[in-house]
C-alpha atoms as a PDB file:
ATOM      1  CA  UNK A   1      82.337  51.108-179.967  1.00  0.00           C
ATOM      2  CA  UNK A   2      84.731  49.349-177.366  1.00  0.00           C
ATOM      3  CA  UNK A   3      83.340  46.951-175.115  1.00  0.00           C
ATOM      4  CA  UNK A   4      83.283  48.480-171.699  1.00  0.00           C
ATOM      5  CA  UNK A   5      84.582  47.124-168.322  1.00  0.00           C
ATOM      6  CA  UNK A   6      82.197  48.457-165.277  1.00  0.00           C
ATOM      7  CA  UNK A   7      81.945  47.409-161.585  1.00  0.00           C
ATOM      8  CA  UNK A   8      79.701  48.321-159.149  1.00  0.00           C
ATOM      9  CA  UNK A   9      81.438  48.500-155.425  1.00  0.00           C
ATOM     10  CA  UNK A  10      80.444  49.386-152.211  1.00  0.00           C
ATOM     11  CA  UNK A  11      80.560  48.217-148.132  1.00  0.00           C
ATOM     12  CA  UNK A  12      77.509  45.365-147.270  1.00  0.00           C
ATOM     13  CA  UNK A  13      74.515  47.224-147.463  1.00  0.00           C
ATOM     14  CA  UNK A  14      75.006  49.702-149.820  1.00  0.00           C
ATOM     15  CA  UNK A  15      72.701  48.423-152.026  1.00  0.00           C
ATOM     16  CA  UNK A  16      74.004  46.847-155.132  1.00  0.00           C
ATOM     17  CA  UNK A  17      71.722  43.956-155.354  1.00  0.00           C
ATOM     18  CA  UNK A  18      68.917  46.607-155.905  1.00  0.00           C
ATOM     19  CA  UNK A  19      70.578  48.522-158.518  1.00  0.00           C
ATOM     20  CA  UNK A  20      72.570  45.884-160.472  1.00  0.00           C
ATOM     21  CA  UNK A  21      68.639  44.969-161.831  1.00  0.00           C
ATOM     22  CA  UNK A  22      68.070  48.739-162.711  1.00  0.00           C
ATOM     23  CA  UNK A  23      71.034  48.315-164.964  1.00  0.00           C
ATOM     24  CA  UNK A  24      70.173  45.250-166.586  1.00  0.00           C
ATOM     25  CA  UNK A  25      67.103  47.312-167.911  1.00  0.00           C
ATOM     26  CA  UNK A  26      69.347  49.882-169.204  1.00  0.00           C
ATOM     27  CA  UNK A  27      71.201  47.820-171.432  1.00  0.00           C
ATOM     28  CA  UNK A  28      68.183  46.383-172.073  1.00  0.00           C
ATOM     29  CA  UNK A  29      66.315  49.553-173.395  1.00  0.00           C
ATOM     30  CA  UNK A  30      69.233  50.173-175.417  1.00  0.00           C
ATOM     31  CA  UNK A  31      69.790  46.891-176.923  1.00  0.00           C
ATOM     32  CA  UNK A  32      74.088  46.691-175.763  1.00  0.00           C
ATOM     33  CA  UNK A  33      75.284  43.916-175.745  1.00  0.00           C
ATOM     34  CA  UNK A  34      76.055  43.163-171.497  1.00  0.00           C
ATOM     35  CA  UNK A  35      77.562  40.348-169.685  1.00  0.00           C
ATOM     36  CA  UNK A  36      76.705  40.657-165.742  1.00  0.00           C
ATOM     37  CA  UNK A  37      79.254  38.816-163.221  1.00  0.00           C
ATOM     38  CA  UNK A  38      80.384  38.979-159.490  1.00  0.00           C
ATOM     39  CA  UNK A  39      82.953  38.695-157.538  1.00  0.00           C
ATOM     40  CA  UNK A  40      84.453  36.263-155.614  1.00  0.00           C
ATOM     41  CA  UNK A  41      82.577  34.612-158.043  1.00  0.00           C
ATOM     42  CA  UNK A  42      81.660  33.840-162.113  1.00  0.00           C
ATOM     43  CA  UNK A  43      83.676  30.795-162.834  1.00  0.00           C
ATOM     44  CA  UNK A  44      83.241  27.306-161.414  1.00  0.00           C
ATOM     45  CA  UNK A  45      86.193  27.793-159.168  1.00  0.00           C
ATOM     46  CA  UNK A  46      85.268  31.482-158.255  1.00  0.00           C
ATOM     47  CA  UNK A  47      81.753  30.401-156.757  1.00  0.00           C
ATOM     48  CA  UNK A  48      83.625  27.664-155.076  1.00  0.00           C
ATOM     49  CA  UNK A  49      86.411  30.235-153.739  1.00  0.00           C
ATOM     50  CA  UNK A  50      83.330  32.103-153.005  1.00  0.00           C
ATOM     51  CA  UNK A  51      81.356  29.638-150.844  1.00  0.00           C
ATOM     52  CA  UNK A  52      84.756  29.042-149.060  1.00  0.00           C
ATOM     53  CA  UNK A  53      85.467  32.877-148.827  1.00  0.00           C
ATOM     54  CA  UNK A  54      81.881  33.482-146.960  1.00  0.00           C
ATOM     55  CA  UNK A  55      81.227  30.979-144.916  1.00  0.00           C
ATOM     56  CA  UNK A  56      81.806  32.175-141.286  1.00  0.00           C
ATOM     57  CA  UNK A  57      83.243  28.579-140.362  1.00  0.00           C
ATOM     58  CA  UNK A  58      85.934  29.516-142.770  1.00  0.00           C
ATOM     59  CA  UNK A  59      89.601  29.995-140.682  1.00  0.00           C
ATOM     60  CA  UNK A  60      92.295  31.901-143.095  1.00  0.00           C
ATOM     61  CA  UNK A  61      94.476  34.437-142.184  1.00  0.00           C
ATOM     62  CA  UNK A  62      95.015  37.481-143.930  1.00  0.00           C
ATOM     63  CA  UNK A  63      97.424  36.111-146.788  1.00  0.00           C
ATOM     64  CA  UNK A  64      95.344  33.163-147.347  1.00  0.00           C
ATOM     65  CA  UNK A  65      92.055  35.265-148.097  1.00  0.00           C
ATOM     66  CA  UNK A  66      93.605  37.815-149.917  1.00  0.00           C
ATOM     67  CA  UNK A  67      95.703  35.047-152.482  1.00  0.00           C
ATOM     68  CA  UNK A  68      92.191  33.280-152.626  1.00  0.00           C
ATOM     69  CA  UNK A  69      90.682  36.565-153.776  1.00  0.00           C
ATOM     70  CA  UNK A  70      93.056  36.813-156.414  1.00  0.00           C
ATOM     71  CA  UNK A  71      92.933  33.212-157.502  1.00  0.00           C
ATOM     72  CA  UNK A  72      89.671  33.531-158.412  1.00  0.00           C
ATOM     73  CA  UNK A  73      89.742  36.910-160.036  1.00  0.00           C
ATOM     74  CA  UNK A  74      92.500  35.318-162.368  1.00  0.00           C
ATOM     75  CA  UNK A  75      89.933  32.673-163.547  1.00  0.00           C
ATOM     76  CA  UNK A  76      87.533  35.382-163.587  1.00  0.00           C
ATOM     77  CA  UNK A  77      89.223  37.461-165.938  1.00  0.00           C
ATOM     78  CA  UNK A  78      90.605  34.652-168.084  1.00  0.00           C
ATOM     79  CA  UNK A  79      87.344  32.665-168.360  1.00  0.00           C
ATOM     80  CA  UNK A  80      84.580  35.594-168.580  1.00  0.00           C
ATOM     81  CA  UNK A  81      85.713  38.978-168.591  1.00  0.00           C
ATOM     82  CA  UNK A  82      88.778  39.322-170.953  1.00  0.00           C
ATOM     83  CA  UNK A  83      86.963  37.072-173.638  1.00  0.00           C
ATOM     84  CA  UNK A  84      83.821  38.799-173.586  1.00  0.00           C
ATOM     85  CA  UNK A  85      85.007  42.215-173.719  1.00  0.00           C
ATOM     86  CA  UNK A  86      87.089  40.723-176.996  1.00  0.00           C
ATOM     87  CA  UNK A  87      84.111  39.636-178.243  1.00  0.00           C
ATOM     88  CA  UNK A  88      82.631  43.239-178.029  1.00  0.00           C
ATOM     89  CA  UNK A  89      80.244  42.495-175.126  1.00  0.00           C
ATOM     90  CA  UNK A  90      80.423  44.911-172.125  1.00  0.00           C
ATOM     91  CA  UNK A  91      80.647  43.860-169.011  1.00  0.00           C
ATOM     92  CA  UNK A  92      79.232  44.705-165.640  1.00  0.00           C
ATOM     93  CA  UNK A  93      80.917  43.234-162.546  1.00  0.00           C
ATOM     94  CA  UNK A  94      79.323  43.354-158.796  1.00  0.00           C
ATOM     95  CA  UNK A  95      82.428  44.131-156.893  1.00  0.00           C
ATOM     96  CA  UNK A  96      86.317  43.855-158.456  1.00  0.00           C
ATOM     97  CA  UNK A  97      89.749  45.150-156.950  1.00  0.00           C
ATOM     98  CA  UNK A  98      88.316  47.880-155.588  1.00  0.00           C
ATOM     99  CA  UNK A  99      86.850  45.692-153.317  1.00  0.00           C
ATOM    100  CA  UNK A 100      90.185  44.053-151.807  1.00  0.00           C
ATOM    101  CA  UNK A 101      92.196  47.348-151.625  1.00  0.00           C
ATOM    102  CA  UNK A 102      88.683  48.185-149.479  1.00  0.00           C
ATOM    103  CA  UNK A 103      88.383  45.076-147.668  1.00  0.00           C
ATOM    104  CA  UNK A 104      91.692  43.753-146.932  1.00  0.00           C
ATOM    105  CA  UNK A 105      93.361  46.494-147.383  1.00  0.00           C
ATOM    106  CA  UNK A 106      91.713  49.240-145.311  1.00  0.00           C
ATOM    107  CA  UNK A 107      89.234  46.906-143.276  1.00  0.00           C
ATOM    108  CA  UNK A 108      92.165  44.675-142.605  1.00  0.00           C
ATOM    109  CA  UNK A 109      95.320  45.916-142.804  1.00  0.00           C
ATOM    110  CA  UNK A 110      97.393  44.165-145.942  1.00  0.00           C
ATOM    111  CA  UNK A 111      99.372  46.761-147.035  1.00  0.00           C
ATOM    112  CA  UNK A 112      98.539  47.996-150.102  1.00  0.00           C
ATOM    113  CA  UNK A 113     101.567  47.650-151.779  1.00  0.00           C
ATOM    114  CA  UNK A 114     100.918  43.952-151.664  1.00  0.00           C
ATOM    115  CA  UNK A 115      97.907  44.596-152.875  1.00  0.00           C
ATOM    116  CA  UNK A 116      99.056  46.511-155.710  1.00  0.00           C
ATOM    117  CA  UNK A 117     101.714  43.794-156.679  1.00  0.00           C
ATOM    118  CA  UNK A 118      99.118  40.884-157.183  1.00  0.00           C
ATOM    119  CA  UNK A 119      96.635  43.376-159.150  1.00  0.00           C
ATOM    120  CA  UNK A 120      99.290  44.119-161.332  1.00  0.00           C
ATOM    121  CA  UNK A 121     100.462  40.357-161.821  1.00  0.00           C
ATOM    122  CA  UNK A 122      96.980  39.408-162.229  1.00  0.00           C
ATOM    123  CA  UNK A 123      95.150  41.768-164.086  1.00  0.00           C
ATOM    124  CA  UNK A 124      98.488  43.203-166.042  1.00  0.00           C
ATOM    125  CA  UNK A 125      97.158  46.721-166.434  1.00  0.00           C
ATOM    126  CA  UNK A 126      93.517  46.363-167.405  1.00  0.00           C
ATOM    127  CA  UNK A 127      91.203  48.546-165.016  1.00  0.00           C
ATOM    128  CA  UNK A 128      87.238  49.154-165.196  1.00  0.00           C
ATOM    129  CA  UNK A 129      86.112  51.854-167.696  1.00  0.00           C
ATOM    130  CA  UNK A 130      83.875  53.187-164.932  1.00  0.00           C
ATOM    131  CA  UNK A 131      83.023  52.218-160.993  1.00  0.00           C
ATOM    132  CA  UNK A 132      80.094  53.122-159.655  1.00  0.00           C
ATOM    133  CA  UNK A 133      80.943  53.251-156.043  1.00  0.00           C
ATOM    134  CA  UNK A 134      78.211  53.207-153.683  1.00  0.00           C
ATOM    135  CA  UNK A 135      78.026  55.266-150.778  1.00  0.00           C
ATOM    136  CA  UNK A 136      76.403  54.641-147.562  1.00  0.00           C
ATOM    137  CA  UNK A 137      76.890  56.236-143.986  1.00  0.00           C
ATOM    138  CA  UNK A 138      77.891  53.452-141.421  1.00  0.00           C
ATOM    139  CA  UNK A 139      75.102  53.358-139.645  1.00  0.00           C
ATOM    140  CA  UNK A 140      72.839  52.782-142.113  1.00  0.00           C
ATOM    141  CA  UNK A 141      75.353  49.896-143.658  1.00  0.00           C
ATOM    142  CA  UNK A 142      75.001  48.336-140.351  1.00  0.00           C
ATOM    143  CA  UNK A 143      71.420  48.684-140.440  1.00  0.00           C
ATOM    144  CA  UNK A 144      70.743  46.822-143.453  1.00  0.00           C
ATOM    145  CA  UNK A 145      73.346  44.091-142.149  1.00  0.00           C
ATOM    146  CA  UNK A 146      71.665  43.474-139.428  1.00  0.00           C
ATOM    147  CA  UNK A 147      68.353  42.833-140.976  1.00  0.00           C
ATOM    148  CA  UNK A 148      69.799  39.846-143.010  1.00  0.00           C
ATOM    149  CA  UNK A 149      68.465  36.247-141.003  1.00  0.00           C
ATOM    150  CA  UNK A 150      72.156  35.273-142.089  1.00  0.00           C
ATOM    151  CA  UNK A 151      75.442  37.201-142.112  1.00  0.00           C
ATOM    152  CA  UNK A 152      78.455  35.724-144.092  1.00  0.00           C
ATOM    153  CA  UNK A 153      82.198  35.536-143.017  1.00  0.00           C
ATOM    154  CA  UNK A 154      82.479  39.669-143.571  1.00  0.00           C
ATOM    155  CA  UNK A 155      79.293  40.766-142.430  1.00  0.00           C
ATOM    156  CA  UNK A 156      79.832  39.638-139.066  1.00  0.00           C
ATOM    157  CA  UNK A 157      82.219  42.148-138.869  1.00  0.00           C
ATOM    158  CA  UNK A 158      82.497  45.198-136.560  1.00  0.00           C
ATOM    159  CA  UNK A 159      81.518  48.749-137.134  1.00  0.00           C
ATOM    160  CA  UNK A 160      85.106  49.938-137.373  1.00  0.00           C
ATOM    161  CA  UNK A 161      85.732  47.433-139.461  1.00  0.00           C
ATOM    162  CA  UNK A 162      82.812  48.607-141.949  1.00  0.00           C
ATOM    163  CA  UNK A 163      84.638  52.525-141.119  1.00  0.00           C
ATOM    164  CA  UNK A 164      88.078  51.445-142.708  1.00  0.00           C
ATOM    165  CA  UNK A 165      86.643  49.998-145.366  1.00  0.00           C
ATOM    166  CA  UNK A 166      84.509  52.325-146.473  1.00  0.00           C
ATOM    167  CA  UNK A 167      86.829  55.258-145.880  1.00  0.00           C
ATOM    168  CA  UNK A 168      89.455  52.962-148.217  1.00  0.00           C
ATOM    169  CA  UNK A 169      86.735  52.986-150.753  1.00  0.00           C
ATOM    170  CA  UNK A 170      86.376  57.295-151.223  1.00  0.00           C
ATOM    171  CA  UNK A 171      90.242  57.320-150.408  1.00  0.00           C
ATOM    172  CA  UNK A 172      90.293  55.328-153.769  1.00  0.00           C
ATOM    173  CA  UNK A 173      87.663  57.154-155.524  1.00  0.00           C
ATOM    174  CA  UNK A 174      89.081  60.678-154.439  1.00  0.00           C
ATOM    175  CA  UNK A 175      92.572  59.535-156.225  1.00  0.00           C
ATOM    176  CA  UNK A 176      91.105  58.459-159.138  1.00  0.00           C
ATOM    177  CA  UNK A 177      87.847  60.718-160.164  1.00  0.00           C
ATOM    178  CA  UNK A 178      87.979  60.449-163.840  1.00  0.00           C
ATOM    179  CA  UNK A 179      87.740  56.310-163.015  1.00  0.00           C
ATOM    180  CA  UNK A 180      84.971  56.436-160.265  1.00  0.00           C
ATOM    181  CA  UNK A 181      81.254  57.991-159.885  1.00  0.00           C
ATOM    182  CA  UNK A 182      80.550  58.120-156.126  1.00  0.00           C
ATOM    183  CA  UNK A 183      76.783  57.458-155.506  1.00  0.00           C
ATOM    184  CA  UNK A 184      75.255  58.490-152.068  1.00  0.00           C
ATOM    185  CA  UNK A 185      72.778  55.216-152.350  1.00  0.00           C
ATOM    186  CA  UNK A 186      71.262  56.382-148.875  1.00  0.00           C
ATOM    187  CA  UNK A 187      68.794  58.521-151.323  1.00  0.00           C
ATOM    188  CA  UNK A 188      65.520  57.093-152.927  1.00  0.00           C
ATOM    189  CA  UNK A 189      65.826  54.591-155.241  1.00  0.00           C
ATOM    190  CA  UNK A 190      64.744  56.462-157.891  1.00  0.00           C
ATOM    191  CA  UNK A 191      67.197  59.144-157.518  1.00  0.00           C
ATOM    192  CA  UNK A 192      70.031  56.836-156.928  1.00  0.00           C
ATOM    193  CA  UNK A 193      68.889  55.112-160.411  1.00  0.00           C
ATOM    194  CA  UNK A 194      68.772  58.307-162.218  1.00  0.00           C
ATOM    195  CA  UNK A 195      72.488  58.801-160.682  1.00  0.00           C
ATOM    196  CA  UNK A 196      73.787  55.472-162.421  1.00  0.00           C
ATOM    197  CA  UNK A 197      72.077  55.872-165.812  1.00  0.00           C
ATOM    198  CA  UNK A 198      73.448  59.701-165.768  1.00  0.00           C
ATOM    199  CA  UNK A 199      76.871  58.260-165.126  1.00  0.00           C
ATOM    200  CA  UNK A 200      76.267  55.014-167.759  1.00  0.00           C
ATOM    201  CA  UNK A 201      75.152  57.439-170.095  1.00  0.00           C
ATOM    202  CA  UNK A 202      78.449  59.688-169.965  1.00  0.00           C
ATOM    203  CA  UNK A 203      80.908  56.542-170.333  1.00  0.00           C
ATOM    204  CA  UNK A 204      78.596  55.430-173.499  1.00  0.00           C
ATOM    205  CA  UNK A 205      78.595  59.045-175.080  1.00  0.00           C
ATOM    206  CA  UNK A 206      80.432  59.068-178.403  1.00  0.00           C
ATOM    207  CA  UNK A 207      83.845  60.407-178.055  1.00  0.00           C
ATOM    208  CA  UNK A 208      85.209  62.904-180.580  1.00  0.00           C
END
């Protein structure tokens, strides 16, 4: 079997934290071979892009966050993704380019041709095998945001804010169905889990 690529998207507060644990017992149970990452993150200088990225203190216009996202993707993908998926390991990444089409793109306004043109200079054609995307009204995103007792650089973002981005998110998923399994992750836990393993389970069926 082919390693697989997976990410697992969604606005603040959708709940990936929670879930991204579910799925480590799932590989577990069935003894795959799994390599978990994040992004901005997973390398050295992704979790230092990261920190930088976050921190509310952080001044960078559009151009400069969006390059910066894509710097450390590129280290992302040469240092940790591309080798272990060569190695046969699959991989399971909290947030990828979803997440900047999303974010800068519809919760910020780069166009997404711009967008387009680094994804395809970075990641030269490879794309996740599945995305679980997440799904969470606004209200309830804001909720859970505003529980935190800290909110980084995007968190402190508006609500209409959180509405672009999340409508940029099912504007991607609705393009691309065979790619994406939307989750509505405003259910119980349990069902939501039951949701993710039905959708790991149909990427890891064997294929005539």
């Amino acid at each position: 079997m082919n390693a697989r690529f997976i990410t697992l998207d969604g606005i603040d507060g959708a709940g990936k934290s929670t879930h991204l644990a579910a799925m480590r017992q799932w590989f577990a149970q069935r003894n795959l071979p799994v390599l978990f990452t994040r992004e901005p993150g997973g390398t050295p200088v992704g979790e230092a892009l990261r920190a930088l990225l976050l921190n509310p203190a952080t001044q960078a216009n559009l151009r400069t966050e969006t390059l910066l996202m894509f710097a450390a993707r590129q280290q992302h993908l040469d240092d940790i993704i591309r080798p272990a998926l060569a190695a046969g390991t699959h991989v399971v990444s909290d947030r990828f380019t979803d997440a900047t089409f999303a974010y800068q793109g519809g919760g910020r306004g780069l166009p997404l041709a711009d967008i387009a043109a680094l994804e395809q200079w970075v990641q030269q054609g490879l794309q996740p095998d599945l995305t679980l995307l997440l799904d969470i009204p606004l209200a309830v995103s804001l909720q859970r945001i505003e529980s935190h007792r800290s909110k980084d650089r995007f968190e402190q973002e508006n609500a209409d804010f959180f509405n672009r981005t999340r409508a940029a998110y099912l504007q991607r998923a609705a393009a691309a169905p065979a790619r994406y399994a939307v989750i509505d992750s405003n259910q119980d836990k349990a069902i939501v889990s039951a949701e993710i393993d039905a959708a790991l389970q149909r990427l890891f069926e064997p294929r005539p």
